[in-house]
C-alpha atoms as a PDB file:
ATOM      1  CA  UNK A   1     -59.586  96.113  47.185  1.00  0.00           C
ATOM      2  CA  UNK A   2     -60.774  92.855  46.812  1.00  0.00           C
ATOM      3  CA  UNK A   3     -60.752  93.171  42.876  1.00  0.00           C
ATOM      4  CA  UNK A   4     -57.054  94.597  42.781  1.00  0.00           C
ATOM      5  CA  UNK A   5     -55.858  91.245  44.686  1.00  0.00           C
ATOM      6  CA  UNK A   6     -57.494  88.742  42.013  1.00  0.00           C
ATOM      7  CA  UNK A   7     -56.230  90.346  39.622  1.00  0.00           C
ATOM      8  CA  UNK A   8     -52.630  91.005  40.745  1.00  0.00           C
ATOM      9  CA  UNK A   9     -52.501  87.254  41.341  1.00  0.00           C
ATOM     10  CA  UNK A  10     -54.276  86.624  37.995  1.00  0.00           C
ATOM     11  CA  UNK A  11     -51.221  87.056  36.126  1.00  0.00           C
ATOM     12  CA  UNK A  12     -48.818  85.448  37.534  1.00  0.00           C
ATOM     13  CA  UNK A  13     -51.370  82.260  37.059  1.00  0.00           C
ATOM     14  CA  UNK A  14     -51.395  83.322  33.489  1.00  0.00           C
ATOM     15  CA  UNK A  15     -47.416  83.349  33.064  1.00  0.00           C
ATOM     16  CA  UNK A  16     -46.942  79.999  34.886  1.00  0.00           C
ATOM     17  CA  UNK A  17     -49.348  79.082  32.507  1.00  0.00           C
ATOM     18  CA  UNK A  18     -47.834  80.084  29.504  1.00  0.00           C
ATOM     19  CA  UNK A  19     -44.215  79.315  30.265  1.00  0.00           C
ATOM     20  CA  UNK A  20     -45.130  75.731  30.992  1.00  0.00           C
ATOM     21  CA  UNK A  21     -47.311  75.281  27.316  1.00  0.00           C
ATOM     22  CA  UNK A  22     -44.199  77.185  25.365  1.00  0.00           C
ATOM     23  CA  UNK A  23     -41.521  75.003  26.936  1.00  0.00           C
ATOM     24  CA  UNK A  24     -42.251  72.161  25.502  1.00  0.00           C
ATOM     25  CA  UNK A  25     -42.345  73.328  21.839  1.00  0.00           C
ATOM     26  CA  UNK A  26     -39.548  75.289  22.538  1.00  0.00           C
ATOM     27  CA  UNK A  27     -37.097  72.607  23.331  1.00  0.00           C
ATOM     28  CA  UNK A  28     -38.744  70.634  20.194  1.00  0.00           C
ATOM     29  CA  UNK A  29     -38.050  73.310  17.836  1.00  0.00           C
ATOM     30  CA  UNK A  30     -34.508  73.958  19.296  1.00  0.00           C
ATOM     31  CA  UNK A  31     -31.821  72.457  17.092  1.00  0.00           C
ATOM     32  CA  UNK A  32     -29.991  71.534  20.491  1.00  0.00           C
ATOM     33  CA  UNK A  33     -32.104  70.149  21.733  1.00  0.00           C
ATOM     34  CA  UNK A  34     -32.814  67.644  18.725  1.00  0.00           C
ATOM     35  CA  UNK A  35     -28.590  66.879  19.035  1.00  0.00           C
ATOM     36  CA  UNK A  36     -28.706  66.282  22.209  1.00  0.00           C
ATOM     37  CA  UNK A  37     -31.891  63.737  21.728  1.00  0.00           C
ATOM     38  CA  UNK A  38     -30.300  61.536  19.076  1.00  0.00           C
ATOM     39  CA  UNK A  39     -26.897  60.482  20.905  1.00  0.00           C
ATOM     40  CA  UNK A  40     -29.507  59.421  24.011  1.00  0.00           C
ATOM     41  CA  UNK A  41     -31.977  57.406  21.095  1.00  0.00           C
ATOM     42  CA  UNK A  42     -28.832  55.937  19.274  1.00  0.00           C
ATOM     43  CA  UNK A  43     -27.389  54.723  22.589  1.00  0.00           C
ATOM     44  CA  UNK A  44     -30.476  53.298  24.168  1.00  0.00           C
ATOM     45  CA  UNK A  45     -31.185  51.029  20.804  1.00  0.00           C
ATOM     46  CA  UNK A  46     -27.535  50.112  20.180  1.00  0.00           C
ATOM     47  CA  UNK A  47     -28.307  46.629  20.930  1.00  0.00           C
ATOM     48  CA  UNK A  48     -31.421  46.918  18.565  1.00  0.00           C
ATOM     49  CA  UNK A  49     -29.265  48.703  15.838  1.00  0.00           C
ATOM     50  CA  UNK A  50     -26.493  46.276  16.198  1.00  0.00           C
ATOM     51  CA  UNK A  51     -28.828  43.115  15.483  1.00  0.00           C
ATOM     52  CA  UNK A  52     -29.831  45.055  12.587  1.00  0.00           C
ATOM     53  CA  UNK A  53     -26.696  45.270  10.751  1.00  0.00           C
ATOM     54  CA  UNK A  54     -26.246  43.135   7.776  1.00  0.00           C
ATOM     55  CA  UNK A  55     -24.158  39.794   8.272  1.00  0.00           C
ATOM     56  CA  UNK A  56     -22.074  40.658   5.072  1.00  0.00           C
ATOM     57  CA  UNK A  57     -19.924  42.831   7.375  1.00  0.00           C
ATOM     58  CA  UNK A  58     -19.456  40.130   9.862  1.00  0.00           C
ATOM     59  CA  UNK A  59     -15.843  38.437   9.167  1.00  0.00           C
ATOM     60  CA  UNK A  60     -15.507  34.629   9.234  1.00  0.00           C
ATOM     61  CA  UNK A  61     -14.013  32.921  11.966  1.00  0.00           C
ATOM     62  CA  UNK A  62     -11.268  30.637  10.209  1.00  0.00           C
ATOM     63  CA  UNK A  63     -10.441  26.988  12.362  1.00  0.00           C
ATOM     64  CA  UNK A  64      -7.067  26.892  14.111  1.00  0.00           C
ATOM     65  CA  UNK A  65      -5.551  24.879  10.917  1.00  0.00           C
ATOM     66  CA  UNK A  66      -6.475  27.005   8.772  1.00  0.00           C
ATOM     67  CA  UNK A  67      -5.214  29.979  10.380  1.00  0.00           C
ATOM     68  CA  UNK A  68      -1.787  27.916  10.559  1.00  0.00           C
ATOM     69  CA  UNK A  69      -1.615  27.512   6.832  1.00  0.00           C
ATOM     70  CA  UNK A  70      -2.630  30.957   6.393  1.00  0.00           C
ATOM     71  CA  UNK A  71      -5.297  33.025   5.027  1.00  0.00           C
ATOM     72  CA  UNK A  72      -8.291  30.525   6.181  1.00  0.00           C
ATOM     73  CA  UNK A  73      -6.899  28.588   2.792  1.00  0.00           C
ATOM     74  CA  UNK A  74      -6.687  24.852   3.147  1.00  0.00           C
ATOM     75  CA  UNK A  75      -3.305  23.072   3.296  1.00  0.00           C
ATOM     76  CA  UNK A  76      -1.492  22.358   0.053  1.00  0.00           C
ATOM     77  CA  UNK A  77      -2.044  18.623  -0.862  1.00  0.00           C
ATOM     78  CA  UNK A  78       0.874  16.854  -0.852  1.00  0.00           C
ATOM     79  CA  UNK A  79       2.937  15.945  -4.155  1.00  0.00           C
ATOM     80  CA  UNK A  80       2.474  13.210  -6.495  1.00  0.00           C
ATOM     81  CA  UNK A  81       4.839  10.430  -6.341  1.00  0.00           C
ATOM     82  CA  UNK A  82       6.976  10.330  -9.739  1.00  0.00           C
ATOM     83  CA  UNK A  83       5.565   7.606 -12.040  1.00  0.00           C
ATOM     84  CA  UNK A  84       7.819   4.401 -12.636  1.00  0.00           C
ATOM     85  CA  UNK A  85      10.278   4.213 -15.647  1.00  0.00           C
ATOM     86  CA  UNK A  86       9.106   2.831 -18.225  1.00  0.00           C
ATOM     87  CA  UNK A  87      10.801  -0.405 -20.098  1.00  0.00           C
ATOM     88  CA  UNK A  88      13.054   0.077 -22.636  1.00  0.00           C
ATOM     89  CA  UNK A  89      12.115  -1.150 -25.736  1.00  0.00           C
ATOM     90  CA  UNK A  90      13.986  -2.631 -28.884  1.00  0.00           C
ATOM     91  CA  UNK A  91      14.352   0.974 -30.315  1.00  0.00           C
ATOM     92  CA  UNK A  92      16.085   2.573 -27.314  1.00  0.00           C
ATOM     93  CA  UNK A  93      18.932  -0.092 -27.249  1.00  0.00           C
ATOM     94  CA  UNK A  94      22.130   0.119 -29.652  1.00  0.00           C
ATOM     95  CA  UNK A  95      21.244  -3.497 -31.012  1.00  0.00           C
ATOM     96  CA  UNK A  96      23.331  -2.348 -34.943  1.00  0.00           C
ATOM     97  CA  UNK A  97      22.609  -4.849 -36.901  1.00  0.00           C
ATOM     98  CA  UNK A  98      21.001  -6.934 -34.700  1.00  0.00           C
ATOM     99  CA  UNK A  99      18.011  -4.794 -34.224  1.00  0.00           C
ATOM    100  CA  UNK A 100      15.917  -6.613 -37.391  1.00  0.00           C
ATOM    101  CA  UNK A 101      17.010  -9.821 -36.183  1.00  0.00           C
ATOM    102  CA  UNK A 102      15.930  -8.859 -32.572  1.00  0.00           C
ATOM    103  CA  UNK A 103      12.423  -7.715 -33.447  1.00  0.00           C
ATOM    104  CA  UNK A 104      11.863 -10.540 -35.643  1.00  0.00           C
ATOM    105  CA  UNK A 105      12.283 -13.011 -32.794  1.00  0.00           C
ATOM    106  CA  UNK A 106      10.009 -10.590 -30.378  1.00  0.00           C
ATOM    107  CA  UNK A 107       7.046 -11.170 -32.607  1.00  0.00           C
ATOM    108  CA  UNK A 108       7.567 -14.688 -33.914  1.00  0.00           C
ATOM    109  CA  UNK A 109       7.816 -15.852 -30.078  1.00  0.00           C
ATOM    110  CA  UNK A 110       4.942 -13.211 -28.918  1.00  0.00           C
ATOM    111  CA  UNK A 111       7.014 -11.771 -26.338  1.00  0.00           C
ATOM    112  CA  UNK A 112       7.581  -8.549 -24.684  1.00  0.00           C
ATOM    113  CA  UNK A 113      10.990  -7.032 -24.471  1.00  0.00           C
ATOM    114  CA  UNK A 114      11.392  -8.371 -21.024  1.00  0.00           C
ATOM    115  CA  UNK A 115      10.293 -11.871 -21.438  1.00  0.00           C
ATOM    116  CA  UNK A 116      12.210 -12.351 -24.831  1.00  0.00           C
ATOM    117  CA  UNK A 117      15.559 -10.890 -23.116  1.00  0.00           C
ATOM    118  CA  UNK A 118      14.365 -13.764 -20.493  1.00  0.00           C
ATOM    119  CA  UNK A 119      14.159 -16.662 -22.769  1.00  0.00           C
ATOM    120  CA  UNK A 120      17.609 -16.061 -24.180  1.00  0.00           C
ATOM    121  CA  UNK A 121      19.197 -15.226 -20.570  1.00  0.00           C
ATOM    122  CA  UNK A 122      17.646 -18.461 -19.101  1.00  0.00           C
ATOM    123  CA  UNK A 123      18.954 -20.703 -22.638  1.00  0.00           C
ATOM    124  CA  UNK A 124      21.872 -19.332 -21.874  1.00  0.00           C
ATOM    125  CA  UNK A 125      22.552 -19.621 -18.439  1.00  0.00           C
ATOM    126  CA  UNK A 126      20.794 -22.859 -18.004  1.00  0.00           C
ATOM    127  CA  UNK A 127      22.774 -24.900 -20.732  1.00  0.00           C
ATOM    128  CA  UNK A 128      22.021 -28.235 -21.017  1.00  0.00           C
ATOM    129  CA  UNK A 129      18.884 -27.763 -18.772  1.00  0.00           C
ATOM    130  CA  UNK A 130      14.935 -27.721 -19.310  1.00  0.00           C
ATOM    131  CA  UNK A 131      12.525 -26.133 -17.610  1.00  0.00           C
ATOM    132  CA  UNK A 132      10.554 -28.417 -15.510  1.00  0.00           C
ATOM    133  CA  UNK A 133       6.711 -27.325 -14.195  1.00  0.00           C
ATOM    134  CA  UNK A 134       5.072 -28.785 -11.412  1.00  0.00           C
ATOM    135  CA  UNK A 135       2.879 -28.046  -8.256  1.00  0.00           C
ATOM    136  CA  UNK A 136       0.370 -29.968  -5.369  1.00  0.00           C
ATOM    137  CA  UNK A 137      -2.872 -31.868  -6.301  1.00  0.00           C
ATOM    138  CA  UNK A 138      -5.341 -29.003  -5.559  1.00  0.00           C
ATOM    139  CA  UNK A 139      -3.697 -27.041  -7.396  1.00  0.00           C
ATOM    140  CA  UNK A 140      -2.837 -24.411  -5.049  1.00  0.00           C
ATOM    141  CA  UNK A 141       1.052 -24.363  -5.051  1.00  0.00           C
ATOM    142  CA  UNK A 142       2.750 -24.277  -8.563  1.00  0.00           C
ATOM    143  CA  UNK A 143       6.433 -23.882  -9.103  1.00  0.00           C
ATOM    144  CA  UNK A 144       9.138 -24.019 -12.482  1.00  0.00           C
ATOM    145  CA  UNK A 145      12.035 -25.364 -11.700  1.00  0.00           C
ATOM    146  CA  UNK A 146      15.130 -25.400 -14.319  1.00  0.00           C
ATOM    147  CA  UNK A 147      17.193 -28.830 -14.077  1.00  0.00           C
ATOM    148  CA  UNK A 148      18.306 -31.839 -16.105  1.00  0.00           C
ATOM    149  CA  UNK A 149      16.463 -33.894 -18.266  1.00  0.00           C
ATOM    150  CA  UNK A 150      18.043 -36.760 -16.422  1.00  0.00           C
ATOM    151  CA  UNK A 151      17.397 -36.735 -13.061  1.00  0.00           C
ATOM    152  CA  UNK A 152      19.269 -38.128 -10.270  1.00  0.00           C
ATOM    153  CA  UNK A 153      17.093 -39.026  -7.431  1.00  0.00           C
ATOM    154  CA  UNK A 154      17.636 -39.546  -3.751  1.00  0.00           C
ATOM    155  CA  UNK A 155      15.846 -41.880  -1.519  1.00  0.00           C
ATOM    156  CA  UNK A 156      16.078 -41.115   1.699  1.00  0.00           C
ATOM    157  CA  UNK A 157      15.287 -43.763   4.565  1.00  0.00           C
ATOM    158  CA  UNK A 158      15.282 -41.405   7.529  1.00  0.00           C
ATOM    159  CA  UNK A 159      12.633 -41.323  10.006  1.00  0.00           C
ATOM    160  CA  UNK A 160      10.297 -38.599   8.124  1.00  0.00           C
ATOM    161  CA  UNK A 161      11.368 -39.144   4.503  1.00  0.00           C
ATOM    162  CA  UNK A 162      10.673 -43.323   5.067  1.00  0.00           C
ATOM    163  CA  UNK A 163       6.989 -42.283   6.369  1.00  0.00           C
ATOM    164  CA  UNK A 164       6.004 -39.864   3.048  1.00  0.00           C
ATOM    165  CA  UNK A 165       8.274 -41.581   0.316  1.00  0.00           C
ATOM    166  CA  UNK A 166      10.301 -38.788   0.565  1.00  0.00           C
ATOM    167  CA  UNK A 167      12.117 -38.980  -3.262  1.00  0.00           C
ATOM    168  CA  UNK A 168      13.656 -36.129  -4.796  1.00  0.00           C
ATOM    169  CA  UNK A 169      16.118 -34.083  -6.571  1.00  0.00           C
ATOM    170  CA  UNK A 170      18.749 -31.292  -5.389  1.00  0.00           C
ATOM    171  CA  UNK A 171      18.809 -28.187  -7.174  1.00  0.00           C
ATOM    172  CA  UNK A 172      20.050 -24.462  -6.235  1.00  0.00           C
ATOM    173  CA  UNK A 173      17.648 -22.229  -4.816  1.00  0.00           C
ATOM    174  CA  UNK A 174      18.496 -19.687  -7.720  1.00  0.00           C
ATOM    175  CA  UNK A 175      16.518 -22.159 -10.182  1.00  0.00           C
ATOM    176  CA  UNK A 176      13.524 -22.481  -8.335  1.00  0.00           C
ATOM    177  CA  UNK A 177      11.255 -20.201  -8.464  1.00  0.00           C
ATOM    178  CA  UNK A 178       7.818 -20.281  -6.840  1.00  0.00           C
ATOM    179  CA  UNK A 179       4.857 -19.190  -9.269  1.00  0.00           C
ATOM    180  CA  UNK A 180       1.956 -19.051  -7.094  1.00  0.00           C
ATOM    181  CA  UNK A 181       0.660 -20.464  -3.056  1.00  0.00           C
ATOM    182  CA  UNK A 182       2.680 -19.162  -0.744  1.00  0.00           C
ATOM    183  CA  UNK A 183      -0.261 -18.374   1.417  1.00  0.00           C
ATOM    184  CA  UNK A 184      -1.384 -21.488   0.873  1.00  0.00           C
ATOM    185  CA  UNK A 185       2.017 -23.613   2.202  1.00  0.00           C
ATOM    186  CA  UNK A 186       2.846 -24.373   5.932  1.00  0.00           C
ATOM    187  CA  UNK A 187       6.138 -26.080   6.474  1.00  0.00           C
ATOM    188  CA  UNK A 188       6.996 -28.610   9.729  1.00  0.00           C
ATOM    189  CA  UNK A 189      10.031 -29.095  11.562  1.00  0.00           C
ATOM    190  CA  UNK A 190      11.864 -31.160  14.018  1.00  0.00           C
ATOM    191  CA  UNK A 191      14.916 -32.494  15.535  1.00  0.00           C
ATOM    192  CA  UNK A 192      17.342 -29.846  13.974  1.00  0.00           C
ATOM    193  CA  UNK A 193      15.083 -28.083  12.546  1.00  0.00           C
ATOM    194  CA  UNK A 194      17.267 -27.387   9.725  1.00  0.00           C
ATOM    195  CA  UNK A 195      15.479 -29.224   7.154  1.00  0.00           C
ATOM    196  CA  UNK A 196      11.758 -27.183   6.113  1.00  0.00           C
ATOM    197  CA  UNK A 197       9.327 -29.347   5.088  1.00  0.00           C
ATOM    198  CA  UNK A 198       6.658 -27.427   3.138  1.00  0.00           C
ATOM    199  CA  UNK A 199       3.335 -28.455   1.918  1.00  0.00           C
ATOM    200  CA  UNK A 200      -0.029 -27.576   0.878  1.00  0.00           C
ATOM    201  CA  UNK A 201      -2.535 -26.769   3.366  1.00  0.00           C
ATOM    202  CA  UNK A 202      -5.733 -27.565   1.808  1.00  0.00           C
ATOM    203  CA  UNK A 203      -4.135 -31.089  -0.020  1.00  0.00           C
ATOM    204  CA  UNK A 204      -1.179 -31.669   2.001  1.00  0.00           C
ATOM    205  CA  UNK A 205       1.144 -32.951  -0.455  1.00  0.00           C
ATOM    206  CA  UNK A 206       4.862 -32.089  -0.594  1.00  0.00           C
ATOM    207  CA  UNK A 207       6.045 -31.268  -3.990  1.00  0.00           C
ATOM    208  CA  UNK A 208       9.204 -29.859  -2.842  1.00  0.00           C
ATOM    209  CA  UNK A 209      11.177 -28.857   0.606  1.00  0.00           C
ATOM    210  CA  UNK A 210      14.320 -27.222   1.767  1.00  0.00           C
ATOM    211  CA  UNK A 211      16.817 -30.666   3.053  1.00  0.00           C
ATOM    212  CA  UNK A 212      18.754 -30.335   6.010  1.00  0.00           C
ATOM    213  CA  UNK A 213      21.469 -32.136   3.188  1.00  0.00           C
ATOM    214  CA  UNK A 214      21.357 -28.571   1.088  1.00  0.00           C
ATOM    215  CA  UNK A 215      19.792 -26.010   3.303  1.00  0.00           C
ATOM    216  CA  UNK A 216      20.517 -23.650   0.445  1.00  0.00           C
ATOM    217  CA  UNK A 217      18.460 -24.820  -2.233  1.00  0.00           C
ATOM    218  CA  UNK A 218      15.276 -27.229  -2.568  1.00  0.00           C
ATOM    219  CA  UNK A 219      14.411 -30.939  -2.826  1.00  0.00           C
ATOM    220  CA  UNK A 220      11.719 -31.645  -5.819  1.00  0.00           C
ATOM    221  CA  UNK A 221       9.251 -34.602  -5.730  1.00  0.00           C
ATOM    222  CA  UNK A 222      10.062 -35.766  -9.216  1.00  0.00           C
ATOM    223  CA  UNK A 223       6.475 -37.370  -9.269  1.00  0.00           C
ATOM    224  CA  UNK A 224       5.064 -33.927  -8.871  1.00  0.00           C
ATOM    225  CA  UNK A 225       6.447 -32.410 -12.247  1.00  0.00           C
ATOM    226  CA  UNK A 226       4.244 -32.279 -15.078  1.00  0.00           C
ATOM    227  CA  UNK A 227       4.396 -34.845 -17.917  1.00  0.00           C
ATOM    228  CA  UNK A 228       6.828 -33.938 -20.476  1.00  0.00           C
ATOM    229  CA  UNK A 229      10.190 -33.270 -19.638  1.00  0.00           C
ATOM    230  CA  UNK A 230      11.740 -35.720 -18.161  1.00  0.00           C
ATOM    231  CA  UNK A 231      13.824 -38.161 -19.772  1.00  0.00           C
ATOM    232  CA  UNK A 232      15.258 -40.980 -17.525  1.00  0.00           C
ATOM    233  CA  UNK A 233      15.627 -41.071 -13.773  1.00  0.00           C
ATOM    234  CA  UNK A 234      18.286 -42.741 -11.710  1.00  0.00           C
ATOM    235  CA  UNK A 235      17.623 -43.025  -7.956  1.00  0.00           C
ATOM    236  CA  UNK A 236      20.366 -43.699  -5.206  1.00  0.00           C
ATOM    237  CA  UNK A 237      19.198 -44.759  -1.936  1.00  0.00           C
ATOM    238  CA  UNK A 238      20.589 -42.827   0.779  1.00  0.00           C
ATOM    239  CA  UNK A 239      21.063 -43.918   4.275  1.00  0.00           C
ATOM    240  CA  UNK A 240      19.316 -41.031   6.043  1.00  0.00           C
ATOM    241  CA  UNK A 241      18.570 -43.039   9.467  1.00  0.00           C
ATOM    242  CA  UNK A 242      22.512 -42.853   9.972  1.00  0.00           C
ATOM    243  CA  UNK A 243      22.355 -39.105   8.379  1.00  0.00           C
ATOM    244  CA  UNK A 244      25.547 -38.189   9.920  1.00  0.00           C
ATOM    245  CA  UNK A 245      27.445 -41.117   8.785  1.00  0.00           C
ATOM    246  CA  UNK A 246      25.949 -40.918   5.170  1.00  0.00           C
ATOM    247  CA  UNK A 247      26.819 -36.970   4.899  1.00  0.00           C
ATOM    248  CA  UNK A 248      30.421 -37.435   5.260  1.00  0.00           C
ATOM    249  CA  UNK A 249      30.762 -40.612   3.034  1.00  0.00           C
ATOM    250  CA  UNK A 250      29.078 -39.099   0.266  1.00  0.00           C
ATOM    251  CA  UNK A 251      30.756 -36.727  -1.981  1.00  0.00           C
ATOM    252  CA  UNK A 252      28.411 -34.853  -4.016  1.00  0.00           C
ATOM    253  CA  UNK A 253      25.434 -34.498  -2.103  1.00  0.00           C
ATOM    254  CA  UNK A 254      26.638 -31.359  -0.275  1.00  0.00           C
ATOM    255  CA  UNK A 255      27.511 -29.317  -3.401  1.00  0.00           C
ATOM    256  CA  UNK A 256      24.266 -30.035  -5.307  1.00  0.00           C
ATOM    257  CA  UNK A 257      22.607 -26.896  -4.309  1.00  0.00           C
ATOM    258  CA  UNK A 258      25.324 -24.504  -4.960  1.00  0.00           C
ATOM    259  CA  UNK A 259      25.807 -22.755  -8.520  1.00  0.00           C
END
């Protein structure tokens, strides 16, 4: 009796025993089973995998201006300004016959078309006028100045033009023209103010000034024109400390400045 128990409960032992060693090959061998293992793997690395993928599939992240001009392209430069036109020149003109004659002159003076155009416009114009140079003692302020040969000078005895020998000559603004040192010129007023007394900074001489007389053109210190073209000077004192008085009895000084 005793043996028939051990044995009886021998085999159960024995098939707990081999249903637990077959199970595990069984479920390793079972297609399944290996699906149903590779969704679990892939999801419990996906961080892993996801490091791992290449950075060629990663797009760029374009800046907020680019993305406004589009396509993560920068924006279009802008255009060019158009260059200047260029000068004319002897052959673009309708000069007939005049054209040899015209060309001639051009090289004989050594001028461009501009600056022989110039020299006749200013002969012209200026009739009976030279073209007087001049400037301050440094050197600083330099002017040209088309007048008369003869010039008529003023001498004025008022309280500012007695103090710097204030001598000069009227001409219209439109035949002045400044050449160089305007940054270097400071003017002084007073009184009126009308009249603008300019002169150099660094030397402080006055080689020419707008008068309260002819607010409209300029006053030139003959004795600040370069040697050479002038031919006789006449001065006429003029009775600036009465300036009032003097302005209406004389009868040209007003009109020297205009054209």
């Amino acid at each position: 009796m005793r043996r028939a128990r051990s044995g009886a409960a021998a085999k159960p032992r024995g098939q707990k025993r081999f249903g637990a060693s077959r199970a595990p090959a069984a479920a390793a061998s079972a297609p399944g089973a290996d699906r149903a293992r590779r969704p679990a793997g892939q999801a419990g690395g996906g961080s892993r995998a996801a490091a791992r993928q290449p950075s060629a599939k990663r797009r760029p992240q374009s800046s907020p201006r680019a993305q406004e001009a589009g396509a993560g392209e920068p924006p279009p430069e802008p255009p060019l300004p158009p260059p200047p036109p260029a000068a004319p020149s002897a052959s673009e003109l309708d000069l007939g016959e005049q054209r040899e004659r015209w060309e001639t002159f051009q090289k004989r003076q050594r001028l461009s078309f501009e600056g022989a155009a110039k020299l006749l416009l200013d002969t012209y114009e200026y009739q009976g006028l030279v073209k007087h140079t001049g400037g301050c003692h440094c050197g600083a302020v330099r002017f040209e100045v088309w007048a008369s040969a003869d010039l008529h000078i003023f001498d004025c005895n008022c309280s500012i033009c007695k103090k710097k020998q204030n001598r000069h000559f009227i001409v219209p603004a439109s035949r002045f023209k400044l050449l160089k040192g305007a940054e270097s010129i400071t003017t002084y007023t007073f009184n009126t103010h009308k009249a603008q007394h300019t002169f150099c900074k660094r030397c402080g001489v006055q080689s020419f000034y707008s008068p309260r007389s002819n607010p409209g053109g300029f006053g030139i210190a003959p004795h600040c024109l370069d040697e050479g073209t002038v031919r006789s000077v006449v001065v006429e004192e003029f009775n600036g400390s009465d300036w009032e008085k003097a302005m209406k009895e004389h009868k040209t000084i007003k009109s020297m400045s205009k054209e």
